[in-house]
N, C-alpha and C. Protein backbone atom coordinates (compact mmCIF):
# COMPACT_ATOMS: atom_id res chain seq x y z
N UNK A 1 29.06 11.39 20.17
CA UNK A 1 30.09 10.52 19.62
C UNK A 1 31.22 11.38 19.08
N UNK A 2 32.50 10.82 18.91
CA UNK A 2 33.60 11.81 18.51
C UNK A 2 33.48 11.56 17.21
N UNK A 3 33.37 13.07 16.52
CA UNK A 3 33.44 12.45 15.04
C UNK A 3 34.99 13.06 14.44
N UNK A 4 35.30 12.84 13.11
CA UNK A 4 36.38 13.31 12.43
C UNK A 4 36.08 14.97 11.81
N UNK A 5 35.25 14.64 11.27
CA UNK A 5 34.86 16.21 10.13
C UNK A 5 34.71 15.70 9.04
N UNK A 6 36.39 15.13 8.15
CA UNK A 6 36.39 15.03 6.80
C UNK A 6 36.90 13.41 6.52
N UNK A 7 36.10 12.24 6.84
CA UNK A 7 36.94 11.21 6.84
C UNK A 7 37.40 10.10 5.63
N UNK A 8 37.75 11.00 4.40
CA UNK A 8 37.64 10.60 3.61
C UNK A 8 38.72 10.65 2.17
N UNK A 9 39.43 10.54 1.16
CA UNK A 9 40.35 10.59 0.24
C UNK A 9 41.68 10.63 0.94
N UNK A 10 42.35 11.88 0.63
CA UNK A 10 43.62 11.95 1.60
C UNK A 10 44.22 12.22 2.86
N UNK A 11 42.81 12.30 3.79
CA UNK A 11 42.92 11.45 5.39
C UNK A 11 43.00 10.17 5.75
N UNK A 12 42.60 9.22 4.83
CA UNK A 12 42.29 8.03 4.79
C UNK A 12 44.12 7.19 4.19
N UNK A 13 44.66 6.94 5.22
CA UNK A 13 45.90 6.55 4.58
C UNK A 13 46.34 5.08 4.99
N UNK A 14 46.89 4.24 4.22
CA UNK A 14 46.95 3.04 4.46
C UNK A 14 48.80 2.78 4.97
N UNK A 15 48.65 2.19 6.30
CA UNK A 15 49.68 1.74 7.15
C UNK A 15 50.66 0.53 6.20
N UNK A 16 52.06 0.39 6.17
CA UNK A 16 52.84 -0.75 6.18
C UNK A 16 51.93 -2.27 6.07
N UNK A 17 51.80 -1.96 7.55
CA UNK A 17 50.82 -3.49 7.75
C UNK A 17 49.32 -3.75 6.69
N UNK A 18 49.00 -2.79 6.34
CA UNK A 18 47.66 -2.97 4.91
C UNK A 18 46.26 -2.25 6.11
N UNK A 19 46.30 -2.23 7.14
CA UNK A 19 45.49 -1.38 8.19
C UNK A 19 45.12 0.18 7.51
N UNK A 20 43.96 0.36 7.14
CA UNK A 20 43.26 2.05 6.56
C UNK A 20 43.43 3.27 7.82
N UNK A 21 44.16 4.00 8.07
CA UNK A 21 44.48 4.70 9.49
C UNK A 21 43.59 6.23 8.81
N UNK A 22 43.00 6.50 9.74
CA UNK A 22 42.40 7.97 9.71
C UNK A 22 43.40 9.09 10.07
N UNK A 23 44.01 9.98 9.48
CA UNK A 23 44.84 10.99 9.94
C UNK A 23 44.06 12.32 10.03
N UNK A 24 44.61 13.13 10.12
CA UNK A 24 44.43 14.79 10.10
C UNK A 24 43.31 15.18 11.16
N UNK A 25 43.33 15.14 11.91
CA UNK A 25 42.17 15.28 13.34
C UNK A 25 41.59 16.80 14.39
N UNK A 26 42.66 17.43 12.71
CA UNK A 26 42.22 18.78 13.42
C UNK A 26 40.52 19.48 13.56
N UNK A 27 39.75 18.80 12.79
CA UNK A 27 38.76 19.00 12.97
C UNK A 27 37.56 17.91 13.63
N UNK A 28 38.28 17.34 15.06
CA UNK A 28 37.15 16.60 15.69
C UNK A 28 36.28 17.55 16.61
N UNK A 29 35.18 16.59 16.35
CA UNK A 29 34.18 17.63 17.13
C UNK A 29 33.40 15.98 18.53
N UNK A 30 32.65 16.35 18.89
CA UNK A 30 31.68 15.51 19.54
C UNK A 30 30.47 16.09 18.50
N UNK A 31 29.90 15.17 17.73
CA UNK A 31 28.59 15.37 17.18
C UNK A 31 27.94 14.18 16.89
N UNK A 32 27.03 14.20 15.83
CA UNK A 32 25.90 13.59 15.68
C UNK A 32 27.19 12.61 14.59
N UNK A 33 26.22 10.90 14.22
CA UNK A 33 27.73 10.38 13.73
C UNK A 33 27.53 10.78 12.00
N UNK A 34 26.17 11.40 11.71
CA UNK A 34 25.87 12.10 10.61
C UNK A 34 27.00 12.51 10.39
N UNK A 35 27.89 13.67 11.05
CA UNK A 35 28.24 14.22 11.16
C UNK A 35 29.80 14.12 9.24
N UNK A 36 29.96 12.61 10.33
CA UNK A 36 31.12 11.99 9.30
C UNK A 36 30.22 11.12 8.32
N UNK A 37 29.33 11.19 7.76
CA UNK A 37 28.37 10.27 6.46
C UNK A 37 28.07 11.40 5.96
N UNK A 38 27.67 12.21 6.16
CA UNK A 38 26.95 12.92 4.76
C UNK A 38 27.87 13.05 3.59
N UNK A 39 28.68 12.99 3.70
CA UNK A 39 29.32 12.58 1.60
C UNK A 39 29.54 11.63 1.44
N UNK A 40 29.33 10.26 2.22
CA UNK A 40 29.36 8.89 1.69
C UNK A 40 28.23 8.74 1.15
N UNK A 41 27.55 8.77 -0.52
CA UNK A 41 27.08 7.82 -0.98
C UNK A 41 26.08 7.28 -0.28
N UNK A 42 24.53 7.51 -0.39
CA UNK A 42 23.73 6.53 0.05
C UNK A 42 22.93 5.14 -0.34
N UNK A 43 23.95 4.72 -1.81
CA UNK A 43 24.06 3.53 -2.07
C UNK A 43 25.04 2.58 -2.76
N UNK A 44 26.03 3.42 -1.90
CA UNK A 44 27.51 3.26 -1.82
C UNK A 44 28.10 1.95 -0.78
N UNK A 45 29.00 0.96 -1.61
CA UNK A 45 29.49 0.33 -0.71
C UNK A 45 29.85 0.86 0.56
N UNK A 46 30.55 2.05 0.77
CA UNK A 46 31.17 2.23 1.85
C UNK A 46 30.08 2.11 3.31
N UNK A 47 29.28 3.01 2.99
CA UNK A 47 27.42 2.98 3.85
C UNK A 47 27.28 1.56 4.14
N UNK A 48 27.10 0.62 3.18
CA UNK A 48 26.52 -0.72 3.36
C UNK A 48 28.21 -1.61 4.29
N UNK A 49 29.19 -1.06 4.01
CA UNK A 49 29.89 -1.38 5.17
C UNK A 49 29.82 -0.91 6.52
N UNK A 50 29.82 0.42 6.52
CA UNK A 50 29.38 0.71 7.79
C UNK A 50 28.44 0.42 8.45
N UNK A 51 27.31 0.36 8.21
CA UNK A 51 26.32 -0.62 8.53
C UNK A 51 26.45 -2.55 9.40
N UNK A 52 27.36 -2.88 7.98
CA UNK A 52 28.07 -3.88 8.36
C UNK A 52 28.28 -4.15 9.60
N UNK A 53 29.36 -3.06 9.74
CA UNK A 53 30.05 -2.74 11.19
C UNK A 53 29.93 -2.66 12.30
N UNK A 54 28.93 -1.53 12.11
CA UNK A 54 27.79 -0.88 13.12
C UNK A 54 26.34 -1.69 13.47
N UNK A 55 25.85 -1.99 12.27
CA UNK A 55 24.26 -2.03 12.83
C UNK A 55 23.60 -0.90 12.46
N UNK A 56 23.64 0.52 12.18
CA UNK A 56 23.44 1.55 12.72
C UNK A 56 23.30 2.33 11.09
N UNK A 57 22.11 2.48 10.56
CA UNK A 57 21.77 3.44 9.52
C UNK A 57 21.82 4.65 9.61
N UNK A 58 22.66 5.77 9.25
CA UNK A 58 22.20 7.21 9.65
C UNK A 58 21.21 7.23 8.97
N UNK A 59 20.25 8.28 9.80
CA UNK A 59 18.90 8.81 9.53
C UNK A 59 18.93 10.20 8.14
N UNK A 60 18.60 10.11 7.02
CA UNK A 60 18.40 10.92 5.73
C UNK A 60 18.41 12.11 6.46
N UNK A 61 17.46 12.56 7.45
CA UNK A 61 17.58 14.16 7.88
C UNK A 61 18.55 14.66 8.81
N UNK A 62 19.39 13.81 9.47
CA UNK A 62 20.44 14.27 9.87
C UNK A 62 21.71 14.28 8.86
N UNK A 63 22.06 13.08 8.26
CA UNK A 63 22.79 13.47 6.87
C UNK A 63 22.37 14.98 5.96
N UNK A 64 21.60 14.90 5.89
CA UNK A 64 20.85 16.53 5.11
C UNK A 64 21.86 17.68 5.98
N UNK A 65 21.19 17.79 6.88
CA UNK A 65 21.38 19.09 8.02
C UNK A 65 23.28 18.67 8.49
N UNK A 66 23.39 17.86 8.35
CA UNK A 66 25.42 17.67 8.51
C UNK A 66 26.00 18.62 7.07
N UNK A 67 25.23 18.43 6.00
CA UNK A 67 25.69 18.39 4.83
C UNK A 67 25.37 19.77 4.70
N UNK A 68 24.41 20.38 4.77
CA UNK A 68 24.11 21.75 4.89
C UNK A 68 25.30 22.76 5.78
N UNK A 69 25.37 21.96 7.06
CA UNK A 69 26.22 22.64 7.92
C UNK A 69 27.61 23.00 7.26
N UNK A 70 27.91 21.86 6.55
CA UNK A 70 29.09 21.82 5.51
C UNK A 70 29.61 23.14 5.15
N UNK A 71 28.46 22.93 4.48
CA UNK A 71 28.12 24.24 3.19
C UNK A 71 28.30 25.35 4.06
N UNK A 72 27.58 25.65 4.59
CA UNK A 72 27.42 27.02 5.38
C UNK A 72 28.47 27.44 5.73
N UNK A 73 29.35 26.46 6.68
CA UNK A 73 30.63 26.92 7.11
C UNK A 73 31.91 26.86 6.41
N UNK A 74 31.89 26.43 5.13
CA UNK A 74 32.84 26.35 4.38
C UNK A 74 32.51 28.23 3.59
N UNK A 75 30.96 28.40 3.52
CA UNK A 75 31.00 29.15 2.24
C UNK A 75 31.21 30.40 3.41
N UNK A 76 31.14 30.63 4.54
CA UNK A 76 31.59 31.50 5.57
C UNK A 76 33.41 31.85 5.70
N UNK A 77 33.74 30.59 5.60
CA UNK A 77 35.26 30.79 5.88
C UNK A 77 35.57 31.46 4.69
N UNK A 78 35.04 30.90 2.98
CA UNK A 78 35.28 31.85 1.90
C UNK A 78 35.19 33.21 1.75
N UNK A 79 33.89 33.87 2.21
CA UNK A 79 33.50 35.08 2.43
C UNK A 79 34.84 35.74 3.45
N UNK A 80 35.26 35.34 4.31
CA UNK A 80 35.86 35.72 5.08
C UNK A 80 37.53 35.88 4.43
N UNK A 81 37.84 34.71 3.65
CA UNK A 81 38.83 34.96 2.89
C UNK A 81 38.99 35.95 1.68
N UNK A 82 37.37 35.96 1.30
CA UNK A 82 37.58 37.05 -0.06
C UNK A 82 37.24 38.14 0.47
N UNK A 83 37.05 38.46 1.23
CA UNK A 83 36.99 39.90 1.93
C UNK A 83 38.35 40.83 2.50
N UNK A 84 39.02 39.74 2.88
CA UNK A 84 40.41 40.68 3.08
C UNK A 84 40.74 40.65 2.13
N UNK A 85 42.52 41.54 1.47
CA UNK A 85 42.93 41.49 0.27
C UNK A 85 43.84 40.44 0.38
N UNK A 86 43.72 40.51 -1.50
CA UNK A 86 44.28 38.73 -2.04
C UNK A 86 44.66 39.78 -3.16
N UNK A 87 45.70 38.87 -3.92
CA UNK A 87 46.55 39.31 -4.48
C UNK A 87 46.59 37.94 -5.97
N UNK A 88 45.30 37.55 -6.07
CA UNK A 88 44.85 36.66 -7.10
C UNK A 88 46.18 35.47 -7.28
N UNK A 89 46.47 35.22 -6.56
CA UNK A 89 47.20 33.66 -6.31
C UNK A 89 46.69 32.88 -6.25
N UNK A 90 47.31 31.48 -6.84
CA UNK A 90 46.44 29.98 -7.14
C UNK A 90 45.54 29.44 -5.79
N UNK A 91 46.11 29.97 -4.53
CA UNK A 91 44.75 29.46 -3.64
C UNK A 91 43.59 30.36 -3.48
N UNK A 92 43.74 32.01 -4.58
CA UNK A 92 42.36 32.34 -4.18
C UNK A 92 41.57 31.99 -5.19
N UNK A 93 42.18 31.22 -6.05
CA UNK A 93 41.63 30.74 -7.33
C UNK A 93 40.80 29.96 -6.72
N UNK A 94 41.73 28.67 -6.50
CA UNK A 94 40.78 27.32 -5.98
C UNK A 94 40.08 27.60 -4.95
N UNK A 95 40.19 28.28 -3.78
CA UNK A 95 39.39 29.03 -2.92
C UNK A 95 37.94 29.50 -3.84
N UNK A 96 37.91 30.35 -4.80
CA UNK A 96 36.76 30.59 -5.40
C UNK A 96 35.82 29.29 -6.27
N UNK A 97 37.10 28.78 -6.52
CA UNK A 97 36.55 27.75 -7.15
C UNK A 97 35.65 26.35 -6.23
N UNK A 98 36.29 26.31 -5.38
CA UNK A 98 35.66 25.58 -4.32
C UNK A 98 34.42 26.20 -3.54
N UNK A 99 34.41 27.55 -3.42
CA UNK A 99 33.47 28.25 -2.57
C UNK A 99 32.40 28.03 -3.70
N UNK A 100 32.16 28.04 -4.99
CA UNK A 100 31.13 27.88 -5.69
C UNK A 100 30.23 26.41 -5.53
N UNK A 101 30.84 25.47 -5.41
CA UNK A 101 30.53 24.25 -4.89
C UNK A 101 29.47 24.53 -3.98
N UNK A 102 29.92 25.27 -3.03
CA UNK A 102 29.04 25.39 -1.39
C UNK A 102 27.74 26.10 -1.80
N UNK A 103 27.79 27.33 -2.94
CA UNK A 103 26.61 28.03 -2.96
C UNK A 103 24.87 27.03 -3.56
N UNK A 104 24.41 27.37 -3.03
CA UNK A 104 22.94 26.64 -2.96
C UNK A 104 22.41 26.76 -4.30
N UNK A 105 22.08 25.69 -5.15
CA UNK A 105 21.75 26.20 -6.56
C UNK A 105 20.97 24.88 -6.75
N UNK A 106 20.36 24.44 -8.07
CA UNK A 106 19.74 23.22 -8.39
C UNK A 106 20.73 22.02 -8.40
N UNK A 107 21.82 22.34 -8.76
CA UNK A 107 22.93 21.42 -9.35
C UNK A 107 23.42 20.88 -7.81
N UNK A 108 23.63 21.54 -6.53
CA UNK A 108 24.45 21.18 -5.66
C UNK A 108 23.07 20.76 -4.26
N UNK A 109 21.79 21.55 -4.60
CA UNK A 109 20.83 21.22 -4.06
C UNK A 109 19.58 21.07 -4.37
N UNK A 110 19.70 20.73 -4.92
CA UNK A 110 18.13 20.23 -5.66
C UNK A 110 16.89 19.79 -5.08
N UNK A 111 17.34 19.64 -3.64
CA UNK A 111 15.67 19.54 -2.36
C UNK A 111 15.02 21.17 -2.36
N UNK A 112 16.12 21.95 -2.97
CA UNK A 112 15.63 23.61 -2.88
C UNK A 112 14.47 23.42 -3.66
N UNK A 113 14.54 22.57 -4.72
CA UNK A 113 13.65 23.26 -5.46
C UNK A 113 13.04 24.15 -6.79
């Protein structure tokens, strides 16, 4: 299925006509439709709309393993950014600040353990 990547806050933009339009599409892939649910909330209106919609529950262990993938490749692109030189400007700030998010801890993953 074609998914988006990130389909959600300020991709999510509402048309003239009152229509919710998905923008920014630089990251479509063909994947699993996990792919675009794993940060919706799994007892979140939005889920119980999609559902609605669909018919179609994503399965808990593919949400998991989307959400992981997340992580991984976000906290890769970081590594990759803090490795060349930076010159401590406000995006390597939020860059660090965001890359902490991704690292695996109780607070952000707690199936660890």
């Amino acid at each position: 299925m074609i998914t988006h990547g990130e389909p959600y806050g300020p991709n999510l933009v509402e048309a003239a006509h009152g229509r919710t339009m998905l923008v920014d599409w630089d990251s479509v892939l063909l994947a699993p439709r996990e792919r675009d649910l794993w940060e919706v909330p799994s007892n979140g209106a939005a889920l119980r709309a999609y559902f609605g919609m669909t018919g179609i529950s994503p399965g808990g262990t593919g949400v998991r393993l989307s959400r992981a993938w997340y992580s991984l490749a976000d906290t890769a692109i970081y590594i990759h950014q803090f490795r060349r030189t930076h010159t401590g400007e406000l995006n390597d700030a939020e860059a660090w600040s965001n890359s902490l998010y991704h690292v695996p801890s109780h607070t952000n993953w707690p199936e660890l353990g």
